[in-house]
N, C-alpha and C. Protein backbone atom coordinates (compact mmCIF):
# COMPACT_ATOMS: atom_id res chain seq x y z
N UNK A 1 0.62 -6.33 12.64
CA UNK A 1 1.44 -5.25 12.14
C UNK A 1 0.61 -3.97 12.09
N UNK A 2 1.43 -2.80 12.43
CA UNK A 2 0.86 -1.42 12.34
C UNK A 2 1.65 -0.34 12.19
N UNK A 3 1.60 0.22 11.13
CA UNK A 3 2.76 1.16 10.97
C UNK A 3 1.58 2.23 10.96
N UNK A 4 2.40 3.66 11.69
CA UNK A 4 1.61 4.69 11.64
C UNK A 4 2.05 5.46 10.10
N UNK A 5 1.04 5.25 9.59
CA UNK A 5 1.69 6.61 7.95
C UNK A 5 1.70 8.16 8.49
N UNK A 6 1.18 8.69 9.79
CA UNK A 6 1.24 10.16 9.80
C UNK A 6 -0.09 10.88 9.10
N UNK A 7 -1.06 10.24 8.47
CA UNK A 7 -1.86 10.81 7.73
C UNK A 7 -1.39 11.31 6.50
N UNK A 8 -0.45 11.25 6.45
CA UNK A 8 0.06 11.50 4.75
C UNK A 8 -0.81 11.42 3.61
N UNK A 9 -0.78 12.10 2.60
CA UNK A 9 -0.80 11.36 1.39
C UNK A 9 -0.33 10.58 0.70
N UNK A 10 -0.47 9.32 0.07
CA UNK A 10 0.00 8.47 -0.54
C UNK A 10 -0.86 8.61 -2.36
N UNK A 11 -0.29 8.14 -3.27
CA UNK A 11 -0.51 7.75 -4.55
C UNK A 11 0.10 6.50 -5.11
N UNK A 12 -0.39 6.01 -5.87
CA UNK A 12 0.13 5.14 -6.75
C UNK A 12 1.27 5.75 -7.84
N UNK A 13 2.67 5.05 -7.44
CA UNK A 13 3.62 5.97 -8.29
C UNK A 13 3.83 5.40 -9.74
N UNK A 14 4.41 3.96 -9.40
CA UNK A 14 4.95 2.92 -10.47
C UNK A 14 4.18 1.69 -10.50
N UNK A 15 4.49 1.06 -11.59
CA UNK A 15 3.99 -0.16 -11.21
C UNK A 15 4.28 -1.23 -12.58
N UNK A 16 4.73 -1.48 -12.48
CA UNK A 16 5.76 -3.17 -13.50
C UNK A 16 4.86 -4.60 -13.72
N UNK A 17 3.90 -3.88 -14.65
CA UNK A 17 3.32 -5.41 -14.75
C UNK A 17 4.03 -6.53 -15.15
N UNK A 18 5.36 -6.63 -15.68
CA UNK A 18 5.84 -7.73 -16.23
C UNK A 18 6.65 -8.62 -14.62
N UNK A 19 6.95 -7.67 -13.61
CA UNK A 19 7.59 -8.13 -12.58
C UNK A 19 6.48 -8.12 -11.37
N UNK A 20 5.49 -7.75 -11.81
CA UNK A 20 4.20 -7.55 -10.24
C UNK A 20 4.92 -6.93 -9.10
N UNK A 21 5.58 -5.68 -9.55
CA UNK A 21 6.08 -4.92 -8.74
C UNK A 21 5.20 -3.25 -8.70
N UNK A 22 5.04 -2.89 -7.51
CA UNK A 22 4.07 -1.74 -7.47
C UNK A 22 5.02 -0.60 -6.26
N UNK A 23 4.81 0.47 -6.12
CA UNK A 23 5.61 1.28 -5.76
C UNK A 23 4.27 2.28 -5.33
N UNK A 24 3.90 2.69 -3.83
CA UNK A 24 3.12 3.57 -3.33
C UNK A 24 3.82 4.53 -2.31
N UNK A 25 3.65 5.99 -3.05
CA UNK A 25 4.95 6.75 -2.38
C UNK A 25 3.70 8.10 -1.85
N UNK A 26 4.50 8.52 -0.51
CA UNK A 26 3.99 10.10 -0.30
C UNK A 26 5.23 10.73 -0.55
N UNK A 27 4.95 11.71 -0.99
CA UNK A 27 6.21 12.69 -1.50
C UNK A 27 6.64 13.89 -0.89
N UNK A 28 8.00 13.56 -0.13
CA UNK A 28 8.21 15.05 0.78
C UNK A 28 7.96 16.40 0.68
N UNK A 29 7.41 16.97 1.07
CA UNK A 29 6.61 18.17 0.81
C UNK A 29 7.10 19.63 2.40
N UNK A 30 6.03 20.73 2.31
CA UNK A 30 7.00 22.12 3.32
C UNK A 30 6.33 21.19 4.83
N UNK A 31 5.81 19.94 4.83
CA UNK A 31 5.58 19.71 6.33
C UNK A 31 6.52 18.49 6.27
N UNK A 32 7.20 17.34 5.34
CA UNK A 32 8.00 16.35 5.51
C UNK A 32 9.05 16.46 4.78
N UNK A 33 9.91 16.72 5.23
CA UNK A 33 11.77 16.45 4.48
C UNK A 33 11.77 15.21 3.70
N UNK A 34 11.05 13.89 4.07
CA UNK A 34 11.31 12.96 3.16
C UNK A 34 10.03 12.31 2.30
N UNK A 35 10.44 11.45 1.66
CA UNK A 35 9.53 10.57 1.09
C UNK A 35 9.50 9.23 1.97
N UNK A 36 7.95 8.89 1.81
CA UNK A 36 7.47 6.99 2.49
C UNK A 36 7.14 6.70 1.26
N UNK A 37 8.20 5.74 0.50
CA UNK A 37 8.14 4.68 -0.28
C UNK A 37 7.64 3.00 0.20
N UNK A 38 6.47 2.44 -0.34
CA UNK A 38 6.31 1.31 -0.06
C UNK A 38 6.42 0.74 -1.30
N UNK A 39 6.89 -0.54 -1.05
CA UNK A 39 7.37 -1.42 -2.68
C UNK A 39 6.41 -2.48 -2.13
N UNK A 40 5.89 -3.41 -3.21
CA UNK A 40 5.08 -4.45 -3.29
C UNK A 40 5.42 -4.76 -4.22
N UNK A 41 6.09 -6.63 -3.60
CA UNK A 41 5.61 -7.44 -5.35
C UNK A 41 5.53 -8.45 -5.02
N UNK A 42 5.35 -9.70 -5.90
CA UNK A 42 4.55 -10.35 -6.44
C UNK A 42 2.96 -10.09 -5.97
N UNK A 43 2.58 -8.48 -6.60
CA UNK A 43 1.29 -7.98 -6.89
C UNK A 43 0.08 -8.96 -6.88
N UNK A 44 -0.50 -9.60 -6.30
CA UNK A 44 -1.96 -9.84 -6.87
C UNK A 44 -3.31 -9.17 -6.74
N UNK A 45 -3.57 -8.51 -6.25
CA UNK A 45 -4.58 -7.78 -5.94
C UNK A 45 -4.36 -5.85 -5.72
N UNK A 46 -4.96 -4.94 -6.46
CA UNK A 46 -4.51 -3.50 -5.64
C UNK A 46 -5.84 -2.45 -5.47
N UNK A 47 -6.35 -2.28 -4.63
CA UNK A 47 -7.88 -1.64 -4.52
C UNK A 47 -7.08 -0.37 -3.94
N UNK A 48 -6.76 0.38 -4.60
CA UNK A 48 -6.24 1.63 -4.21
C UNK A 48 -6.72 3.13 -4.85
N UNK A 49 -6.69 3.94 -4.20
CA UNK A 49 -7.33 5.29 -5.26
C UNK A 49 -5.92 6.05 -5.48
N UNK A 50 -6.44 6.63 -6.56
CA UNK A 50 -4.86 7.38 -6.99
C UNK A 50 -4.09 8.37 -5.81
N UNK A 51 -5.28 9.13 -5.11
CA UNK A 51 -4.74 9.44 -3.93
C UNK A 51 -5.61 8.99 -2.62
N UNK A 52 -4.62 8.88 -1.50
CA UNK A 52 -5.53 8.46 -0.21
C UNK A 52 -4.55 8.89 0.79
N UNK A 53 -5.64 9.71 2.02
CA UNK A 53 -4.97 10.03 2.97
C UNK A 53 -4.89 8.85 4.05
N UNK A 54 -3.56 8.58 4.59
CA UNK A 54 -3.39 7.08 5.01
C UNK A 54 -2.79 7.79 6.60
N UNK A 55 -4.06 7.00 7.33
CA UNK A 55 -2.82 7.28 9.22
C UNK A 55 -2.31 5.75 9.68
N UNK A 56 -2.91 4.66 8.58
CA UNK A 56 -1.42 3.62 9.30
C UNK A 56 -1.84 2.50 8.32
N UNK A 57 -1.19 1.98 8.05
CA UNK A 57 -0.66 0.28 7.31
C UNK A 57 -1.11 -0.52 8.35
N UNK A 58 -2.29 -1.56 8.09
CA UNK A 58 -2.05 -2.73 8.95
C UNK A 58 -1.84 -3.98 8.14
N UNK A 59 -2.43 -4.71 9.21
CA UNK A 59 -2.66 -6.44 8.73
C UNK A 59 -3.61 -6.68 8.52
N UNK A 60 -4.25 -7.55 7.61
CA UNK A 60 -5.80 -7.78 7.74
C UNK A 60 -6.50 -8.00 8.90
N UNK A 61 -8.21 -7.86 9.80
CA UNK A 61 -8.32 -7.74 10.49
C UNK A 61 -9.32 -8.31 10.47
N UNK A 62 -9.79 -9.42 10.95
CA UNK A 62 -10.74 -10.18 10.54
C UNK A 62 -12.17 -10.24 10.26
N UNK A 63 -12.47 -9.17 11.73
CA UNK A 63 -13.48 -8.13 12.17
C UNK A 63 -14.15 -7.14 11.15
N UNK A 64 -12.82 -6.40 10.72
CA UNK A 64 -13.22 -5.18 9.89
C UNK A 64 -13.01 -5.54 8.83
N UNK A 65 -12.26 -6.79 8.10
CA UNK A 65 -11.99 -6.67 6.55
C UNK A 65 -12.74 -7.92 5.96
N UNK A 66 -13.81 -8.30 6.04
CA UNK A 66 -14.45 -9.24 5.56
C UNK A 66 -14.41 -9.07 4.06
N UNK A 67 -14.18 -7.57 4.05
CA UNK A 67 -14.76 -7.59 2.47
C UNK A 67 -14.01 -7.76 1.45
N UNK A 68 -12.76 -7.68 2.59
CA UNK A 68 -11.43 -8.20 1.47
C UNK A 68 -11.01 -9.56 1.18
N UNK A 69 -12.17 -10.72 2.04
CA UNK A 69 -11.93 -12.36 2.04
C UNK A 69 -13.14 -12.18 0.73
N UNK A 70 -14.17 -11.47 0.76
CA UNK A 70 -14.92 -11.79 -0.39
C UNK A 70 -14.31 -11.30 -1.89
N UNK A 71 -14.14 -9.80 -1.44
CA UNK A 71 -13.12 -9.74 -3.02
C UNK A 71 -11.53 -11.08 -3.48
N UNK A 72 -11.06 -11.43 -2.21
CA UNK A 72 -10.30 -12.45 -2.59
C UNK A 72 -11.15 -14.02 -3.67
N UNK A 73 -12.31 -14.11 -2.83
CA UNK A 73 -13.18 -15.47 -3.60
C UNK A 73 -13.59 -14.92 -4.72
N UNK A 74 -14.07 -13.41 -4.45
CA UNK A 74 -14.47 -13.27 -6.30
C UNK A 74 -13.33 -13.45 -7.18
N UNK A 75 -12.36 -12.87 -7.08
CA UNK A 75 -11.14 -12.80 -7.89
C UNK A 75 -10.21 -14.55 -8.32
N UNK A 76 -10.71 -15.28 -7.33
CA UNK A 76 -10.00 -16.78 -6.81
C UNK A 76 -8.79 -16.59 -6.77
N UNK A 77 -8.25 -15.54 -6.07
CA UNK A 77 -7.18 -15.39 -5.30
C UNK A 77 -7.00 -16.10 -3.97
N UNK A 78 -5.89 -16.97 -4.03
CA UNK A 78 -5.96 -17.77 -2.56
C UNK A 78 -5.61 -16.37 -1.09
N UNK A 79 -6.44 -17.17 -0.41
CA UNK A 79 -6.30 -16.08 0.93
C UNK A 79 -5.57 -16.24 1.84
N UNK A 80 -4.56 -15.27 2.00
CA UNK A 80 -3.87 -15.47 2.80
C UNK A 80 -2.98 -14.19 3.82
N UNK A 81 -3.88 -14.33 4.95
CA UNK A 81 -3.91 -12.74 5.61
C UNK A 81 -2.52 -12.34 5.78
N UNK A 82 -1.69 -13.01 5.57
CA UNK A 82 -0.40 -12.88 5.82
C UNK A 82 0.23 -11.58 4.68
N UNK A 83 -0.29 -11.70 3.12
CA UNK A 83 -0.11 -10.80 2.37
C UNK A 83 -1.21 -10.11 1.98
N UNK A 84 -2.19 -9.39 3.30
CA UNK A 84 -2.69 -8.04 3.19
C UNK A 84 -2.56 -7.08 4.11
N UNK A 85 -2.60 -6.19 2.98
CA UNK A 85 -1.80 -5.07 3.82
C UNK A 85 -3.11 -3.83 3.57
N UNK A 86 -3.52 -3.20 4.72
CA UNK A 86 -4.73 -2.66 4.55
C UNK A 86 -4.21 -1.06 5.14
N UNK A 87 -4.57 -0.25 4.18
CA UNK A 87 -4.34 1.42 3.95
C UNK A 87 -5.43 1.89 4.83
N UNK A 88 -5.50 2.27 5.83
CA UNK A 88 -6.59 2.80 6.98
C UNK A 88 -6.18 4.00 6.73
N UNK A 89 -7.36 4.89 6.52
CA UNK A 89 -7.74 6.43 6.53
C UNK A 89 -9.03 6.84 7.47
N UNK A 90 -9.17 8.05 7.47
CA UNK A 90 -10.40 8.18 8.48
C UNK A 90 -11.60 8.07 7.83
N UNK A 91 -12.09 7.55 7.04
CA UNK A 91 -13.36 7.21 6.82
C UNK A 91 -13.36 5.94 5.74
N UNK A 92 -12.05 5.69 5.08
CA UNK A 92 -12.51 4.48 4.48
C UNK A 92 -10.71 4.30 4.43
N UNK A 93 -10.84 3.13 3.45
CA UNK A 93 -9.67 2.14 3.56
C UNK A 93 -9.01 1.25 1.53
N UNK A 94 -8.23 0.97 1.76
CA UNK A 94 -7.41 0.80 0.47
C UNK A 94 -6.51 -0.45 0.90
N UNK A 95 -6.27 -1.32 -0.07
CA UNK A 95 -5.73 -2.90 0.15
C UNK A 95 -4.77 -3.42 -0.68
N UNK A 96 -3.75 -4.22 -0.38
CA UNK A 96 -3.13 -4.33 -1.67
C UNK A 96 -2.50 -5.88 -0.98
N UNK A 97 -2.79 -6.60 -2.36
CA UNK A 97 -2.35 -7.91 -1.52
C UNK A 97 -1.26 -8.52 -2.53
N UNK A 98 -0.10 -8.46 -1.79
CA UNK A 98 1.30 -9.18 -2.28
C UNK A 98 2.15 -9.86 -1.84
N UNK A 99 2.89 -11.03 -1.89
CA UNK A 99 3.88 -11.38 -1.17
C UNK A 99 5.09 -10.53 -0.46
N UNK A 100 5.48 -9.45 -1.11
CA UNK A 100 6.40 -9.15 -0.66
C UNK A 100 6.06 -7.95 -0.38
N UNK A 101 6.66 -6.83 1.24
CA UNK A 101 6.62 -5.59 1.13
C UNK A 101 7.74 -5.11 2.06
N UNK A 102 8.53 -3.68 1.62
CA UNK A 102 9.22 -3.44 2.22
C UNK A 102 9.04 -1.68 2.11
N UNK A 103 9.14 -0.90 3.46
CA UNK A 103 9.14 0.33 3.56
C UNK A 103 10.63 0.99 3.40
N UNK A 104 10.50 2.44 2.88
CA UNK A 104 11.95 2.94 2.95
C UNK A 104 11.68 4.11 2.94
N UNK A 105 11.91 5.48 3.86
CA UNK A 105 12.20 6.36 4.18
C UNK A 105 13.68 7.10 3.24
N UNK A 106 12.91 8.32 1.90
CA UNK A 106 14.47 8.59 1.30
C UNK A 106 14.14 10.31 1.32
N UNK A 107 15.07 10.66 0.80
CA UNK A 107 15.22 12.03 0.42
C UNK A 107 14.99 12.27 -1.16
N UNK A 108 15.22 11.14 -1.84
CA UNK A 108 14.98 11.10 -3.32
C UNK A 108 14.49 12.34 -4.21
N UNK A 109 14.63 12.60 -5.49
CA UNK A 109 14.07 13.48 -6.11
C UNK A 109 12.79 12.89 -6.28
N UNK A 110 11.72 13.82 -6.95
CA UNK A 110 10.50 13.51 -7.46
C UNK A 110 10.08 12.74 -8.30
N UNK A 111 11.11 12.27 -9.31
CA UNK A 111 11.06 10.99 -10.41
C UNK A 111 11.14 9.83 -9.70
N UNK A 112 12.84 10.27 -9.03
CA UNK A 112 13.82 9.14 -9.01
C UNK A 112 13.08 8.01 -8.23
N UNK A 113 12.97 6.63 -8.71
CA UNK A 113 12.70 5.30 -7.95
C UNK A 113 13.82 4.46 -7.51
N UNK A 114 13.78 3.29 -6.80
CA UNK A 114 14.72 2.03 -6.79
C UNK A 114 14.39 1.14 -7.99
N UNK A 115 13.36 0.98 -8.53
CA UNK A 115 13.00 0.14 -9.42
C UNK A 115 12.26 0.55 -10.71
């Protein structure tokens, strides 16, 4: 998997500890008409900075993300490349590992969420 983010900014918007639901949004601004909402949940893991400039979403990569099989053993999080999802920027990188993720492209106000 590879989604291009555009180089955007992204932040950490929401996040529901009682449901391990997390919400990482860039917010339409005078160069994008919309917002890139990403939802994540059943949350286990989130190595993210409050802001990060992101040019694409992948999959874990076996090559380049070793360091995310070791933070998995420190944590004794079972590993499973299937739910990581790795924030590539041009000089470093951000991870978030969950069962579930789904992208959505809105016009939304600046509060307003789905969840």
């Amino acid at each position: 998997m590879k989604i291009s983010l555009q180089n955007r900014q992204f932040r950490l918007w929401k996040y529901s500890i009682s449901h391990s639901m997390l919400l990482i949004r860039s917010c339409k601004n005078a160069f994008f008409s919309n917002n890139i909402d990403l939802y994540f949940a059943d949350v286990k893991l989130i190595k993210f900075h409050q802001f990060f400039q992101a040019e694409a979403l992948t999959s874990y990569i076996a090559d380049e993300d070793m360091d995310i099989l070791e933070e998995c053993n420190k944590a004794n999080i079972p590993f499973n490349e299937d739910q990581i999802f790795v924030f590539r920027g041009e000089l470093q990188k951000c991870y978030i590992i969950a069962s579930i993720f789904q992208m959505e492209e809105n016009t939304n106000e600046f509060m307003e969420v789905a969840f």
